[in-house]
Structure formats: C-alpha cells, structure tokens
N, C-alpha and C. Protein backbone atom coordinates (compact mmCIF):
# COMPACT_ATOMS: atom_id res chain seq x y z
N UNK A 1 0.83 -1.18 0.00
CA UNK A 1 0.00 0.00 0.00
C UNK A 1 0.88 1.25 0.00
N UNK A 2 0.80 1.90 -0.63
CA UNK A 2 1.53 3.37 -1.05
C UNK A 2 0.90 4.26 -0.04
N UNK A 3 1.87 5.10 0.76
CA UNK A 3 1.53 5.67 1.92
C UNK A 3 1.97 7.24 0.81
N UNK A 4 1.04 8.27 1.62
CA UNK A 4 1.38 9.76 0.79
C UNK A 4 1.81 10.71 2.30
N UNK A 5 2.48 11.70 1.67
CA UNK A 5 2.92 13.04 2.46
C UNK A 5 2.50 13.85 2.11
N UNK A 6 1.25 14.75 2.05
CA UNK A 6 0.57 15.75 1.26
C UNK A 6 1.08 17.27 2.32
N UNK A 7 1.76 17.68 1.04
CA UNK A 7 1.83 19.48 1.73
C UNK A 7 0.84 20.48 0.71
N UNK A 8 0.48 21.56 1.96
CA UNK A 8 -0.17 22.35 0.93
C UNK A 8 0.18 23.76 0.69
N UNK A 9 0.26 23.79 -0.51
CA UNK A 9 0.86 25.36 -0.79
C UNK A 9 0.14 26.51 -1.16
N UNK A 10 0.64 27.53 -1.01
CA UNK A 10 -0.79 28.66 -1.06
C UNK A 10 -0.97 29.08 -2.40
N UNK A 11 0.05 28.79 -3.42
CA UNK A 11 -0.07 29.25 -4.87
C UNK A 11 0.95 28.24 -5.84
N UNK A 12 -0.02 28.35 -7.24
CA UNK A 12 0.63 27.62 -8.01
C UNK A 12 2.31 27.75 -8.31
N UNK A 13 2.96 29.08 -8.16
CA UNK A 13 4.17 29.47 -8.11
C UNK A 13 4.90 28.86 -6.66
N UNK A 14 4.03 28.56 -5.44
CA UNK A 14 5.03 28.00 -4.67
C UNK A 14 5.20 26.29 -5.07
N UNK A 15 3.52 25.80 -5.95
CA UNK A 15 4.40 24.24 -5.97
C UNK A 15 5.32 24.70 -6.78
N UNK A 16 5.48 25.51 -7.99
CA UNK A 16 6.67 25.04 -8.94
C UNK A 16 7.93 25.20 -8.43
N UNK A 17 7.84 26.69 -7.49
CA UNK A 17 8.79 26.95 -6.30
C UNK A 17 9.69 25.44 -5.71
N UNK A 18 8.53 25.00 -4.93
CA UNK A 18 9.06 23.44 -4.23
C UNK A 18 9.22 22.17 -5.46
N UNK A 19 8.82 22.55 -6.07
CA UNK A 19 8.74 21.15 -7.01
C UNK A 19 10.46 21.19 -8.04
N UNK A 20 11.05 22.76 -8.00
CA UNK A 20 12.50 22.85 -8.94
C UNK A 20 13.69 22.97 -7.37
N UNK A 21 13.04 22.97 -6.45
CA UNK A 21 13.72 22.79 -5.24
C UNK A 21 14.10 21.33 -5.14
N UNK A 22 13.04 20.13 -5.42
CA UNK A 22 13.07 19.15 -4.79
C UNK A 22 14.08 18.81 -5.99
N UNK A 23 13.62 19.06 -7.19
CA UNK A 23 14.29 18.05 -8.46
C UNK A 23 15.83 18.39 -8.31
N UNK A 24 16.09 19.99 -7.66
CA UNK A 24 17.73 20.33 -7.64
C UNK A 24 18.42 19.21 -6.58
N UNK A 25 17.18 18.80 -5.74
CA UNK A 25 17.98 17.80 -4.68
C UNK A 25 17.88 16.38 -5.00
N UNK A 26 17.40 16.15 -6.29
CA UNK A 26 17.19 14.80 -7.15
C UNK A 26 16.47 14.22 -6.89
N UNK A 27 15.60 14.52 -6.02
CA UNK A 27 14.34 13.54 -5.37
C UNK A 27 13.88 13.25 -6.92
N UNK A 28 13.25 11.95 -6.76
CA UNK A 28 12.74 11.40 -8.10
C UNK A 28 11.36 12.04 -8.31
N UNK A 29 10.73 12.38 -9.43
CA UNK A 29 9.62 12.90 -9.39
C UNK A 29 8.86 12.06 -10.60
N UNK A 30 7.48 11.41 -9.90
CA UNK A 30 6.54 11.22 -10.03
C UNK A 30 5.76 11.63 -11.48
N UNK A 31 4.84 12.63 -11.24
CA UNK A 31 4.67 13.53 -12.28
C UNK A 31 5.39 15.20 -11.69
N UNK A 32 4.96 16.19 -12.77
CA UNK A 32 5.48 17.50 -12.45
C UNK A 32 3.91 18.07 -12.47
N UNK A 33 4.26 19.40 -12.30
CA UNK A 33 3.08 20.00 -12.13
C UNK A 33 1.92 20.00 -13.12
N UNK A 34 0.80 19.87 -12.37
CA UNK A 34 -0.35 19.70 -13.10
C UNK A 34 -2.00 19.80 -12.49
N UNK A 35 -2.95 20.32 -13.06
CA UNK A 35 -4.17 20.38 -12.30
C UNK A 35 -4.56 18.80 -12.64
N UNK A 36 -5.34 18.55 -11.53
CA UNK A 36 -5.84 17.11 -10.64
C UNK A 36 -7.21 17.50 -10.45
N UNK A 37 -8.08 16.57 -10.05
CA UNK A 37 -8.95 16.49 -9.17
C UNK A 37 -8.87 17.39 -8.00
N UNK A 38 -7.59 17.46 -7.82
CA UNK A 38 -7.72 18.06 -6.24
C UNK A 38 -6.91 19.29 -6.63
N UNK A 39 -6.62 20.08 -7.26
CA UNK A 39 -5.83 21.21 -7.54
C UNK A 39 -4.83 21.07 -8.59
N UNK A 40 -4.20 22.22 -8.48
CA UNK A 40 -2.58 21.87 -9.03
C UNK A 40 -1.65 21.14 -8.21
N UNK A 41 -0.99 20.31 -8.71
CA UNK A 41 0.26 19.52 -7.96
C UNK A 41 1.04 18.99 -8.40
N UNK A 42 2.28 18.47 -7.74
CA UNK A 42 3.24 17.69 -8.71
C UNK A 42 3.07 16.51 -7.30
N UNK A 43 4.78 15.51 -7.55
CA UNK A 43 4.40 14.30 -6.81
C UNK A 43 5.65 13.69 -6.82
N UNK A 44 5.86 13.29 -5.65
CA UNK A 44 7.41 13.01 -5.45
C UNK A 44 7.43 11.14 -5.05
N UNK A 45 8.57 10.38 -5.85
CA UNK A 45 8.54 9.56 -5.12
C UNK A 45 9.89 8.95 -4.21
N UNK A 46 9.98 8.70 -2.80
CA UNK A 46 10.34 8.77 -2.04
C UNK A 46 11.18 7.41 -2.01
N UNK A 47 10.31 6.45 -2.36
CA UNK A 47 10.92 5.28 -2.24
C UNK A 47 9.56 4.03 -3.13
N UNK A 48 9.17 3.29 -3.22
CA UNK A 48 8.09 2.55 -3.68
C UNK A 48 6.50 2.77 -3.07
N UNK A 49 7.13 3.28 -1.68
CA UNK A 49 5.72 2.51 -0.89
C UNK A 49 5.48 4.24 -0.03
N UNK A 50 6.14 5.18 -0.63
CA UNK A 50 6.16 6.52 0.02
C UNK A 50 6.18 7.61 -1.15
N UNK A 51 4.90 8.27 -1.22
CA UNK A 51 5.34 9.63 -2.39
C UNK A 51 4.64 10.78 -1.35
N UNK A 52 4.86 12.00 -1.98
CA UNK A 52 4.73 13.24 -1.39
C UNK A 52 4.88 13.85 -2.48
N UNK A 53 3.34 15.05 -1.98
CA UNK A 53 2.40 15.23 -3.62
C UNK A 53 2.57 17.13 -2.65
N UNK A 54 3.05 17.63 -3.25
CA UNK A 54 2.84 19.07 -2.83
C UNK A 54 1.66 19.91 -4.07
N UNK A 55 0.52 20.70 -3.15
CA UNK A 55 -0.32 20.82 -4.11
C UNK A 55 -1.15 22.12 -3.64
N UNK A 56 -1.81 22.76 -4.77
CA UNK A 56 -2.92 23.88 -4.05
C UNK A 56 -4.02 23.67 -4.24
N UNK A 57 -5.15 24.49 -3.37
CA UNK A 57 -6.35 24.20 -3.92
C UNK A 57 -6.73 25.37 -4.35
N UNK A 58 -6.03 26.76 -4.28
CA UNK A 58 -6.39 27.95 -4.44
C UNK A 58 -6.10 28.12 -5.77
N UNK A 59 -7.24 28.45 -6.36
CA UNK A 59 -7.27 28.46 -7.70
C UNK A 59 -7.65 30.01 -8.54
N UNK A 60 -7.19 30.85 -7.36
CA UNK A 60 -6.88 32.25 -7.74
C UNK A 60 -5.48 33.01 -7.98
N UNK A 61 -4.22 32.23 -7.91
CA UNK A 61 -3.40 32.23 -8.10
C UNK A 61 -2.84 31.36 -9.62
C-alpha cells in the first residue's frame, strides 16, 4: 500500500517553487506540475511505498 505526504501550498508558483527545489535535490519525481482532481500539484517519489504530492487548492493564483 503506497503511503502519501501531502503538503499544501498557497499558490501555483510555490508548488513550482518546491517542485525545482526538490528536483535540484534529485528527489525522483513522479509527475510534475499539473491540475488534478484536487488542484494543481506535482508528486514526489520517495521510495516505492512513500510519495509526497505538494499541491494547491487555491485556484486564484
């Protein structure tokens, strides 16, 4: 079962913010940014059984 780490960010510029942060530290990434069901987000994976999805729901930014 794939366990998640959900952070939430206040604007689409902070996921891309965190999302060219994470990739400079090579974390493997998932997908990149993109609107979802649940907002914009991208999605990190951690290891197999661990991802962490940083995402907004504010959709005025």
């Amino acid at each position: 079962m794939t366990k998640q780490i959900i952070l939430e960010a206040e604007t689409k510029d902070d996921v891309m913010d965190i999302t060219i942060a994470m990739m400079t530290l090579q974390v493997l990434i998932l997908y990149e940014p993109r609107y979802t069901e649940l907002g914009y987000e991208s999605c990190f994976l951690c290891d197999e059984d661990l991802q962490i999805r940083i995402l907004t729901t504010n959709n005025n930014e």
